[in-house]
Protein backbone atom coordinates (compact mmCIF):
# COMPACT_ATOMS: atom_id res chain seq x y z
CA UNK A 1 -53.74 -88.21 3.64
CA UNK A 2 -56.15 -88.44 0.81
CA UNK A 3 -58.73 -86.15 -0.62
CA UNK A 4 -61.29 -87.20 -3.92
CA UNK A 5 -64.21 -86.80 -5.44
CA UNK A 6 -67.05 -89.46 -5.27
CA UNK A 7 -70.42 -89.86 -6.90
CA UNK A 8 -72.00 -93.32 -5.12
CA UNK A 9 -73.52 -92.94 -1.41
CA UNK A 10 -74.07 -96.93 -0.72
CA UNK A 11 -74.50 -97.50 2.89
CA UNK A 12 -71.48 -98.98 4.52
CA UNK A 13 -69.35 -99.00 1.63
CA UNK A 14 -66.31 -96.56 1.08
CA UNK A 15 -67.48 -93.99 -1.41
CA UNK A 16 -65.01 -94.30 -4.47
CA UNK A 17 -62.57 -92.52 -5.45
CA UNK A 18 -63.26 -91.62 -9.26
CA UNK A 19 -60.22 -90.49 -10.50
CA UNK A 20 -59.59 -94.42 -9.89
CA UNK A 21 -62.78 -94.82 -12.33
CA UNK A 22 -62.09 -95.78 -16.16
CA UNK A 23 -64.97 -93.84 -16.78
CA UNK A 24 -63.73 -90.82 -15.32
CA UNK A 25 -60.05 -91.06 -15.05
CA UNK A 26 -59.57 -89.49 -18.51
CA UNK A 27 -61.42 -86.90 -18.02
CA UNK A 28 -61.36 -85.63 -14.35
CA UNK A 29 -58.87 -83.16 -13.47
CA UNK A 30 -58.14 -81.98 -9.47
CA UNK A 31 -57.55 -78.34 -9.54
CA UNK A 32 -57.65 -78.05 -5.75
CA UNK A 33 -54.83 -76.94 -3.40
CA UNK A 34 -55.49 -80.31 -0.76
CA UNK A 35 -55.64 -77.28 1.66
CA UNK A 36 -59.33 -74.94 1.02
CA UNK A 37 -59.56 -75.63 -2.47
CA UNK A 38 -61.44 -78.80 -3.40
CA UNK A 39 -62.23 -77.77 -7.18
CA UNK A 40 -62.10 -80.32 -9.87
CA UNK A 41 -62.75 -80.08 -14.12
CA UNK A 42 -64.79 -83.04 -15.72
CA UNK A 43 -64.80 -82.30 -19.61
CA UNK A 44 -66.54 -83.65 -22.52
CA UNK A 45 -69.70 -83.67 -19.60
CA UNK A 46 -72.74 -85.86 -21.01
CA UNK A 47 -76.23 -86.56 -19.45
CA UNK A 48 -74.49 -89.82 -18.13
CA UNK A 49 -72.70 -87.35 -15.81
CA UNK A 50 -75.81 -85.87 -14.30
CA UNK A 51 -75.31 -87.03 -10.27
CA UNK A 52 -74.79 -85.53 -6.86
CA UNK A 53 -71.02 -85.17 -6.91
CA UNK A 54 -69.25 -85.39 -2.87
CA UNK A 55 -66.18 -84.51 -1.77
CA UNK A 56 -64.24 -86.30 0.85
CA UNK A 57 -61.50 -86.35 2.44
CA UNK A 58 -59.38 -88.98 4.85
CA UNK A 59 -57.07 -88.11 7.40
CA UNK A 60 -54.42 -90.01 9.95
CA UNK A 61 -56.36 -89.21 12.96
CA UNK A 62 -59.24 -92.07 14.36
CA UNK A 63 -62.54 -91.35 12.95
CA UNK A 64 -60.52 -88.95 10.60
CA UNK A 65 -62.83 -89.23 7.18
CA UNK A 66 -65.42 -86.29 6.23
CA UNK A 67 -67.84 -86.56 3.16
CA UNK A 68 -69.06 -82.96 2.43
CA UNK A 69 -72.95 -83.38 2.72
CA UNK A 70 -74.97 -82.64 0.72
CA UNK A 71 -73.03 -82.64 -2.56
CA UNK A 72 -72.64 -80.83 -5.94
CA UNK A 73 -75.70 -81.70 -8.38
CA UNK A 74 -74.51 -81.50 -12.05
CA UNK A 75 -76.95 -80.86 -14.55
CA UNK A 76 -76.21 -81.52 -18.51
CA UNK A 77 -79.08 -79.66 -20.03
């Protein structure tokens, strides 16, 4: 149903989606085929963007959400 990108891990919250984030939605693209593919472009990348990056992805079936742990670190150096 829906697959993102997320960057916050706050217990018992919904991660975010942050394409849906002003601070992102400019500059996140989703590459990914919503099939094996889960690749995404962030440009103009500053040391704001260092974080553990996690994909996820929700599903119509019960107990049908997966957050791919552990996540992508992104390092600006």
């Amino acid at each position: 149903m829906k697959v993102f990108w997320s960057k916050l891990l706050i217990h018992g919250e919904e991660p975010p989606d942050l394409s849906e984030d002003p601070e992102y939605s400019q500059r996140l693209q989703y590459l990914g085929d919503k099939q094996q593919n889960c690749t995404i472009r962030l440009n103009q990348v500053t040391q704001k963007d260092e974080h553990e990056y996690y994909f996820r992805f929700i599903t119509d079936k019960p107990d049908g959400k997966w957050l791919g742990k552990p996540g992508v670190s992104l390092t600006v150096t």
